[in-house]
PDB file of N, CA and C in Angstrom:
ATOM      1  N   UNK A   1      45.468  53.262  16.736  1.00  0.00           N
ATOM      2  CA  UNK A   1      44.028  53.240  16.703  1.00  0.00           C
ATOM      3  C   UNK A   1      43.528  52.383  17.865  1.00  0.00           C
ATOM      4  N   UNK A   2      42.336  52.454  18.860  1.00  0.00           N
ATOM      5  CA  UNK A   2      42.010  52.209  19.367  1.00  0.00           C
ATOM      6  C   UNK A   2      40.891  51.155  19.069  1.00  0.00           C
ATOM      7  N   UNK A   3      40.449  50.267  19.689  1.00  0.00           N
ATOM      8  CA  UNK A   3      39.735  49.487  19.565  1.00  0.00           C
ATOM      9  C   UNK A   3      38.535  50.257  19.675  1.00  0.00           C
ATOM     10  N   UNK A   4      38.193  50.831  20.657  1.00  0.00           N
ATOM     11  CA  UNK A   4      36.815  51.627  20.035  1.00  0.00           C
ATOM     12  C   UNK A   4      36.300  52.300  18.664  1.00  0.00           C
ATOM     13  N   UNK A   5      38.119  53.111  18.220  1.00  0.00           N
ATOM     14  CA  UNK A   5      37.595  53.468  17.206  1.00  0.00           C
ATOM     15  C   UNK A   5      37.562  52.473  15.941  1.00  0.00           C
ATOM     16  N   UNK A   6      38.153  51.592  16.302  1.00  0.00           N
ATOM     17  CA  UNK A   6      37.602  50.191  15.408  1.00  0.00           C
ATOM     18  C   UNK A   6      36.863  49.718  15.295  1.00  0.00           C
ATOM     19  N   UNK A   7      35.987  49.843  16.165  1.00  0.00           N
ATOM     20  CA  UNK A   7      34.633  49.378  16.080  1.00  0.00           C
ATOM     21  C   UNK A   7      33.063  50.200  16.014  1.00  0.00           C
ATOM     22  N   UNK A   8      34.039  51.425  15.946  1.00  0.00           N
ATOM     23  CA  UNK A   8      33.027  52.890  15.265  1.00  0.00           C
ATOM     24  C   UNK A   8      33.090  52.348  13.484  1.00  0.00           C
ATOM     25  N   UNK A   9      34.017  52.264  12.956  1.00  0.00           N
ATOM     26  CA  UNK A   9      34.644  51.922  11.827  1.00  0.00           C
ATOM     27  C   UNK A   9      33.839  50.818  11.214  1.00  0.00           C
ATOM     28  N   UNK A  10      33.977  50.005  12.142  1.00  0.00           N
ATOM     29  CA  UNK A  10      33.118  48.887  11.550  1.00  0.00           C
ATOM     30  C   UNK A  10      31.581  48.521  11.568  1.00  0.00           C
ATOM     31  N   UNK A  11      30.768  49.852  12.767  1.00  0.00           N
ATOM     32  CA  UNK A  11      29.632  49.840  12.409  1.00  0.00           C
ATOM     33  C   UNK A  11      29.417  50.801  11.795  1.00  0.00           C
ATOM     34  N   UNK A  12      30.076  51.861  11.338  1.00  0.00           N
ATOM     35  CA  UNK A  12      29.558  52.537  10.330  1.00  0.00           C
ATOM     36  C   UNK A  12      29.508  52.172   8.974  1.00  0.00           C
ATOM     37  N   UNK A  13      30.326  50.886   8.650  1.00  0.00           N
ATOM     38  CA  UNK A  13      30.795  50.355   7.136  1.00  0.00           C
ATOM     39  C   UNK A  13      30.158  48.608   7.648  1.00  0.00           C
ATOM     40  N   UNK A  14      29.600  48.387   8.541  1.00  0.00           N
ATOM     41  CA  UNK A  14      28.735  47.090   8.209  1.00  0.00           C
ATOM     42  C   UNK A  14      28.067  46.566   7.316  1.00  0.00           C
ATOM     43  N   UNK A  15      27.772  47.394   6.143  1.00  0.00           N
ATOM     44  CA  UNK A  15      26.909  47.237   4.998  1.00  0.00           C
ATOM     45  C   UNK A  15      27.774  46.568   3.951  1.00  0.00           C
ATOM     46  N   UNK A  16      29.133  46.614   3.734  1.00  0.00           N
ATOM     47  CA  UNK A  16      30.447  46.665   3.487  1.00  0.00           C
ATOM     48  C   UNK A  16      30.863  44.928   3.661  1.00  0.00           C
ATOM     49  N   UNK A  17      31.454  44.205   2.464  1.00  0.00           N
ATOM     50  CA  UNK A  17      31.657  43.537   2.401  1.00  0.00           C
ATOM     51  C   UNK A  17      33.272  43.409   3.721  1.00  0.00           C
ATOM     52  N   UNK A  18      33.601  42.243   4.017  1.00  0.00           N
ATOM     53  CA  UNK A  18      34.485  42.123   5.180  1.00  0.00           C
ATOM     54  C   UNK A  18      36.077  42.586   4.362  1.00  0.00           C
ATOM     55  N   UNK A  19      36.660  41.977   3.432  1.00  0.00           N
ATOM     56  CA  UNK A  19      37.518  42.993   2.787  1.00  0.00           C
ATOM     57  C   UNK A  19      37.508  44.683   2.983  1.00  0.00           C
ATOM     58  N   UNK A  20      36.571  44.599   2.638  1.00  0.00           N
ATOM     59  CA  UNK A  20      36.488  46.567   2.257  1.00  0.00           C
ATOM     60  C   UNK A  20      36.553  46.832   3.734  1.00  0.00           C
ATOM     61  N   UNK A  21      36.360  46.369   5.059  1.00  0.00           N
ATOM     62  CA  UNK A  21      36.100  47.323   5.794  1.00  0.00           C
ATOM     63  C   UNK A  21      37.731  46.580   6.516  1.00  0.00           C
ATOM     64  N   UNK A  22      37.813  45.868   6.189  1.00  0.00           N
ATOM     65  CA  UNK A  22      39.884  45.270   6.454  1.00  0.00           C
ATOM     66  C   UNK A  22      40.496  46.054   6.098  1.00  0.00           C
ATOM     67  N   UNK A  23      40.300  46.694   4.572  1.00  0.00           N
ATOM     68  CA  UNK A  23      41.381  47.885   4.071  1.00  0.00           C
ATOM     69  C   UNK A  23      40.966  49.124   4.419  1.00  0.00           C
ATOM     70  N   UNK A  24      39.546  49.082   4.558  1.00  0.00           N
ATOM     71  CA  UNK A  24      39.370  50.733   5.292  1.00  0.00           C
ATOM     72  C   UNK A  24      40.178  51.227   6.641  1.00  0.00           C
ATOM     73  N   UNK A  25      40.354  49.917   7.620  1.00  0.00           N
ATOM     74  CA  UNK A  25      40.678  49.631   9.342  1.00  0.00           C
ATOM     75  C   UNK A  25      42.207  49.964   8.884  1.00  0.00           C
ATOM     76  N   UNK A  26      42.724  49.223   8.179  1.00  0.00           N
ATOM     77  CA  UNK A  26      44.111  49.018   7.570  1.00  0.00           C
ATOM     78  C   UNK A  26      44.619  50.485   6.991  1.00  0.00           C
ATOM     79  N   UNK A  27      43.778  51.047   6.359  1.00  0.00           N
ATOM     80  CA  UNK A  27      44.229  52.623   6.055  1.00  0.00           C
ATOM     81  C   UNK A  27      44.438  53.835   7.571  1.00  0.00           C
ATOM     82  N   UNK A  28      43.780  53.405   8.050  1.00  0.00           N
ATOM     83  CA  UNK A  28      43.689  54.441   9.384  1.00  0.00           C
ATOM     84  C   UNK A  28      44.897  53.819  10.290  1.00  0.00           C
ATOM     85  N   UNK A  29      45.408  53.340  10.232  1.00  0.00           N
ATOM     86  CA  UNK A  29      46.799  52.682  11.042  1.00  0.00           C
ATOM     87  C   UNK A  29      47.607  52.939  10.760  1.00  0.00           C
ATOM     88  N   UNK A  30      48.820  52.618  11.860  1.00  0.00           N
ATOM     89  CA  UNK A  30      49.922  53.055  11.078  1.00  0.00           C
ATOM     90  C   UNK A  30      50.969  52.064  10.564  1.00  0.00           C
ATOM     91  N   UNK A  31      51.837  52.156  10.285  1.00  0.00           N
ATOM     92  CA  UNK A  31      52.550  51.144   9.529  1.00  0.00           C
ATOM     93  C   UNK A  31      52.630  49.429  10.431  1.00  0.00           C
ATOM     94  N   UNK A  32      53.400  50.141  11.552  1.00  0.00           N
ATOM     95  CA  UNK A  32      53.534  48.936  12.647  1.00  0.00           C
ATOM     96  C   UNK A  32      52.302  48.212  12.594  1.00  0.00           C
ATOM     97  N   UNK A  33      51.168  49.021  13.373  1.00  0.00           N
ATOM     98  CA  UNK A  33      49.550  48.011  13.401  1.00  0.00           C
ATOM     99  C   UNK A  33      49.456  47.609  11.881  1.00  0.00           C
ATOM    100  N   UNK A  34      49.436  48.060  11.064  1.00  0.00           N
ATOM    101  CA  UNK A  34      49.120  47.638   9.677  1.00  0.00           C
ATOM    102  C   UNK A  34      49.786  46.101   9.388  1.00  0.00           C
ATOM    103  N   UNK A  35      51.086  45.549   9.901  1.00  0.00           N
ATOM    104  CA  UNK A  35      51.749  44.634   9.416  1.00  0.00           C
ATOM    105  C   UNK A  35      50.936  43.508  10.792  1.00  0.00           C
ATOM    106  N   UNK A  36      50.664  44.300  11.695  1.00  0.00           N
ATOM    107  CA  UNK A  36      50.267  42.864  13.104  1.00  0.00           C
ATOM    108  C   UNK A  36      48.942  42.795  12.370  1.00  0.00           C
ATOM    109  N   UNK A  37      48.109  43.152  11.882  1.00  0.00           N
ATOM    110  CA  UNK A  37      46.496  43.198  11.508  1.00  0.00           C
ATOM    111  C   UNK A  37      46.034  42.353  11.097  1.00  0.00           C
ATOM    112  N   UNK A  38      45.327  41.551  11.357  1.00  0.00           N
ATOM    113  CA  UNK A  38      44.666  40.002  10.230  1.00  0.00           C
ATOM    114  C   UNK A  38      43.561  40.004  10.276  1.00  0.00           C
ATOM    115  N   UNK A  39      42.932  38.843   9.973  1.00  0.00           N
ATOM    116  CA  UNK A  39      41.659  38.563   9.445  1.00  0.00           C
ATOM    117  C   UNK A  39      41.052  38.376  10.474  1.00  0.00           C
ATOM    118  N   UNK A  40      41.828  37.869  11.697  1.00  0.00           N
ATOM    119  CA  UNK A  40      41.101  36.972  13.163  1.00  0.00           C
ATOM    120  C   UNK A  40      41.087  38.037  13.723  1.00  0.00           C
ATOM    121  N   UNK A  41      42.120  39.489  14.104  1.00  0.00           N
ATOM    122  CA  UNK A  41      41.358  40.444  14.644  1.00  0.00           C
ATOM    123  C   UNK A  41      40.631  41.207  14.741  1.00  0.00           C
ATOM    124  N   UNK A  42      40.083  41.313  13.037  1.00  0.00           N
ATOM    125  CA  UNK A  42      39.181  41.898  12.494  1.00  0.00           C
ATOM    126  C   UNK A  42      38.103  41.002  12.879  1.00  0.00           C
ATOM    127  N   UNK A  43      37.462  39.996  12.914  1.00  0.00           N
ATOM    128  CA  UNK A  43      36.641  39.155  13.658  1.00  0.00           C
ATOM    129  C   UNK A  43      36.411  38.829  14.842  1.00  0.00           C
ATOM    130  N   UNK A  44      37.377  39.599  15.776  1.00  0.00           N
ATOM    131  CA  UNK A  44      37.286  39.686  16.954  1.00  0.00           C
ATOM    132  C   UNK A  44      36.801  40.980  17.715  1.00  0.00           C
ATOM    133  N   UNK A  45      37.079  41.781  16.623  1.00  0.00           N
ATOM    134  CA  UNK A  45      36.382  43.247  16.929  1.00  0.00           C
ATOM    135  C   UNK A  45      35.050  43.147  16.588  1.00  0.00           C
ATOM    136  N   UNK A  46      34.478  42.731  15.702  1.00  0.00           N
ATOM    137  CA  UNK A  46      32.781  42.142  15.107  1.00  0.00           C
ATOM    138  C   UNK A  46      32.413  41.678  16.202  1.00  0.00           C
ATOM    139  N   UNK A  47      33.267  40.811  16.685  1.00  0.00           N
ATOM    140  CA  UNK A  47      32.310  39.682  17.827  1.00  0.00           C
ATOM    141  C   UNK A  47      31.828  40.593  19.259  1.00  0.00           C
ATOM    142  N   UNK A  48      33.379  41.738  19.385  1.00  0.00           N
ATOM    143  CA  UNK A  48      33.047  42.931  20.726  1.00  0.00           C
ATOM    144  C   UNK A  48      31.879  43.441  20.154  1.00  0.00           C
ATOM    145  N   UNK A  49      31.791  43.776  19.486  1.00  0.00           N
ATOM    146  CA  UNK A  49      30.916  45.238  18.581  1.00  0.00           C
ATOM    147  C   UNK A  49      29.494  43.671  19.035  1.00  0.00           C
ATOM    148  N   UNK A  50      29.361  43.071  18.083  1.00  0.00           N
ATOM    149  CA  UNK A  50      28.326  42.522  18.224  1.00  0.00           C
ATOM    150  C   UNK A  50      27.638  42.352  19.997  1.00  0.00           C
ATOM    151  N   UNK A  51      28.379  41.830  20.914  1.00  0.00           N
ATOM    152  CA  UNK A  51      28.193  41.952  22.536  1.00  0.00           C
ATOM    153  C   UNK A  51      28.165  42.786  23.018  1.00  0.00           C
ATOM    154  N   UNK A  52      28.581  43.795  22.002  1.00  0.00           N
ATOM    155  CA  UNK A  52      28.370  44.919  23.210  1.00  0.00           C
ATOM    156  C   UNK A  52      26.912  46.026  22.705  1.00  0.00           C
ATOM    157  N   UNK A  53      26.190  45.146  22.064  1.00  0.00           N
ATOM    158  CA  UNK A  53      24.923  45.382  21.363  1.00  0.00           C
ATOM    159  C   UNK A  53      24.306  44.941  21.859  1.00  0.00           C
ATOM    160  N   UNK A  54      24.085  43.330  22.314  1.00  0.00           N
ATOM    161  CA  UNK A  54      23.407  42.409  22.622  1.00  0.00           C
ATOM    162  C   UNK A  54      23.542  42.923  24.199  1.00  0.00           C
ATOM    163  N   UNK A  55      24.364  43.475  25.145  1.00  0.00           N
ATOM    164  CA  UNK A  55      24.217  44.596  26.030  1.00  0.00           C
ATOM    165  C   UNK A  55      23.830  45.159  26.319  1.00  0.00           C
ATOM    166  N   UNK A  56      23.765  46.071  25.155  1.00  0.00           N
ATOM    167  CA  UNK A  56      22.730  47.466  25.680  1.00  0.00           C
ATOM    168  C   UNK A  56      21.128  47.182  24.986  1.00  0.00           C
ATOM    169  N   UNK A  57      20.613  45.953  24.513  1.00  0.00           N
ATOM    170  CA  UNK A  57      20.001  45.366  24.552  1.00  0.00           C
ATOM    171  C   UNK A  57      19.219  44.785  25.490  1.00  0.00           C
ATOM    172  N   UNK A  58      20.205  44.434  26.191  1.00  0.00           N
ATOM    173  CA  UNK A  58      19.631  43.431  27.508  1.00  0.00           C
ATOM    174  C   UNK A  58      18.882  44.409  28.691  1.00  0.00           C
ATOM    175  N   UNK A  59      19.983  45.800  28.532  1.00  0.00           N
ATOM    176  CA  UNK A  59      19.491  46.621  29.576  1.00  0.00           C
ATOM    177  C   UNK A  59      18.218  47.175  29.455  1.00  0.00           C
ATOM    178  N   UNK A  60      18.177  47.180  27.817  1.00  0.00           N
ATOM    179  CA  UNK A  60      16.872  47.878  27.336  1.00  0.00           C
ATOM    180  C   UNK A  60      15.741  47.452  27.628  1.00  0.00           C
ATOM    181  N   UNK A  61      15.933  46.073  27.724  1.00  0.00           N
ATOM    182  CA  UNK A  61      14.498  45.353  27.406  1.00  0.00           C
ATOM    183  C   UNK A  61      14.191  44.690  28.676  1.00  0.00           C
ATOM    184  N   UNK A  62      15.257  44.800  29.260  1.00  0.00           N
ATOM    185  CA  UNK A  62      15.360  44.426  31.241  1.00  0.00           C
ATOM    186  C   UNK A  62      14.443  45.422  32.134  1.00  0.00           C
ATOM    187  N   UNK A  63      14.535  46.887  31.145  1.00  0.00           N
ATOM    188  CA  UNK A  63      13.303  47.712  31.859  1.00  0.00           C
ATOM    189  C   UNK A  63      12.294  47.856  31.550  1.00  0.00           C
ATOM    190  N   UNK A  64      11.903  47.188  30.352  1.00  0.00           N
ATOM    191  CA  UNK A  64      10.822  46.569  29.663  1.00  0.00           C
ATOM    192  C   UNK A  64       9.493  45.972  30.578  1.00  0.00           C
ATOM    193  N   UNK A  65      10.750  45.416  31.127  1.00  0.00           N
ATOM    194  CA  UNK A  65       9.928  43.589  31.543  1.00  0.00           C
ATOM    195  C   UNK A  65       9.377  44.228  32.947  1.00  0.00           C
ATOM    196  N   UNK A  66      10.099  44.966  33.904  1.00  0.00           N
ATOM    197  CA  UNK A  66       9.773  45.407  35.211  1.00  0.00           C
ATOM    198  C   UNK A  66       8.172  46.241  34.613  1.00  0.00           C
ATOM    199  N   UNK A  67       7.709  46.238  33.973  1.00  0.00           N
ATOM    200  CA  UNK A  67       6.431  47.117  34.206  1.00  0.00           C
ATOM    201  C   UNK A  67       5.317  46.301  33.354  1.00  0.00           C
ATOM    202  N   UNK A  68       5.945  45.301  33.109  1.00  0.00           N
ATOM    203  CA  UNK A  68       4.717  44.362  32.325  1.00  0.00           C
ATOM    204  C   UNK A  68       4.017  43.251  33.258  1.00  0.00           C
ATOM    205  N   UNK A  69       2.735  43.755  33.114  1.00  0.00           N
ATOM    206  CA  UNK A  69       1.663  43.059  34.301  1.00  0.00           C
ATOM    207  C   UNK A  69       1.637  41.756  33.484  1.00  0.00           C
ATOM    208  N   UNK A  70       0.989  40.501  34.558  1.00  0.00           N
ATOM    209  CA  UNK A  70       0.891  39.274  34.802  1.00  0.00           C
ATOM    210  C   UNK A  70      -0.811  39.517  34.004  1.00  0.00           C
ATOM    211  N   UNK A  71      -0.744  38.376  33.044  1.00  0.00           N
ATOM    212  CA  UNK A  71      -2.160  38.162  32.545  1.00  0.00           C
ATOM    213  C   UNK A  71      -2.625  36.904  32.886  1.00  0.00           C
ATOM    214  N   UNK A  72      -3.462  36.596  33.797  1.00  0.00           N
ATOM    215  CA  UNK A  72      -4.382  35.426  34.023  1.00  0.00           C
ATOM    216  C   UNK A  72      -5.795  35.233  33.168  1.00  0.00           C
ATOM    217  N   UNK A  73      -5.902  33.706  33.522  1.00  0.00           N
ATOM    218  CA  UNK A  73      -6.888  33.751  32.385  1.00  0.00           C
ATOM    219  C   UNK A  73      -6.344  33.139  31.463  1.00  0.00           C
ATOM    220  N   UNK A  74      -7.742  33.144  31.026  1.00  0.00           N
ATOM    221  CA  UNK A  74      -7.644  31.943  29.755  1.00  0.00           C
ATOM    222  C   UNK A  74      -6.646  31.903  28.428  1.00  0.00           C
ATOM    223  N   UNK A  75      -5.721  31.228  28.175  1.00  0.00           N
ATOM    224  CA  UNK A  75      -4.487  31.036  27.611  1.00  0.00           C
ATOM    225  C   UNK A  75      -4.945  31.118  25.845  1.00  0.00           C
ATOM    226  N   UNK A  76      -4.459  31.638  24.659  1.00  0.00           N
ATOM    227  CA  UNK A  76      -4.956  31.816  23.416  1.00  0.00           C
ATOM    228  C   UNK A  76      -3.996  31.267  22.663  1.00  0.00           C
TER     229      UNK A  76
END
């Protein structure tokens, strides 16, 4: 399994207590990955998934900002 699709996995089951989506990740593997798998890489895939949000975020709102005029004048 790929780390991408690990982290398809885990935003589709974010609603999902952190167990449930450990044994969901843990079912789609295969034996070998199943025994290396822990708790810290499962939290390390959250943390990609989470940055790589806060990413396409940044880009979003980066083209935001290029078209928003300067307001002078009296401050409210």
């Amino acid at each position: 399994m790929t780390k991408e699709e690990a982290i398809e996995i885990i935003r589709e089951n974010q609603h999902k207590p952190l167990n449930e989506i450990k044994r969901i990740l843990k079912r789609k593997m295969s034996m070998k990955e199943r025994t290396k798998f822990t708790s810290e890489h499962l939290f390390q895939l959250i943390a990609e998934m989470n940055q790589k949000q806060e990413d396409e975020e940044k880009v979003f709102h980066k083209g935001k900002t290029k078209n928003a005029r300067k307001i002078e004048g009296e401050e409210r």
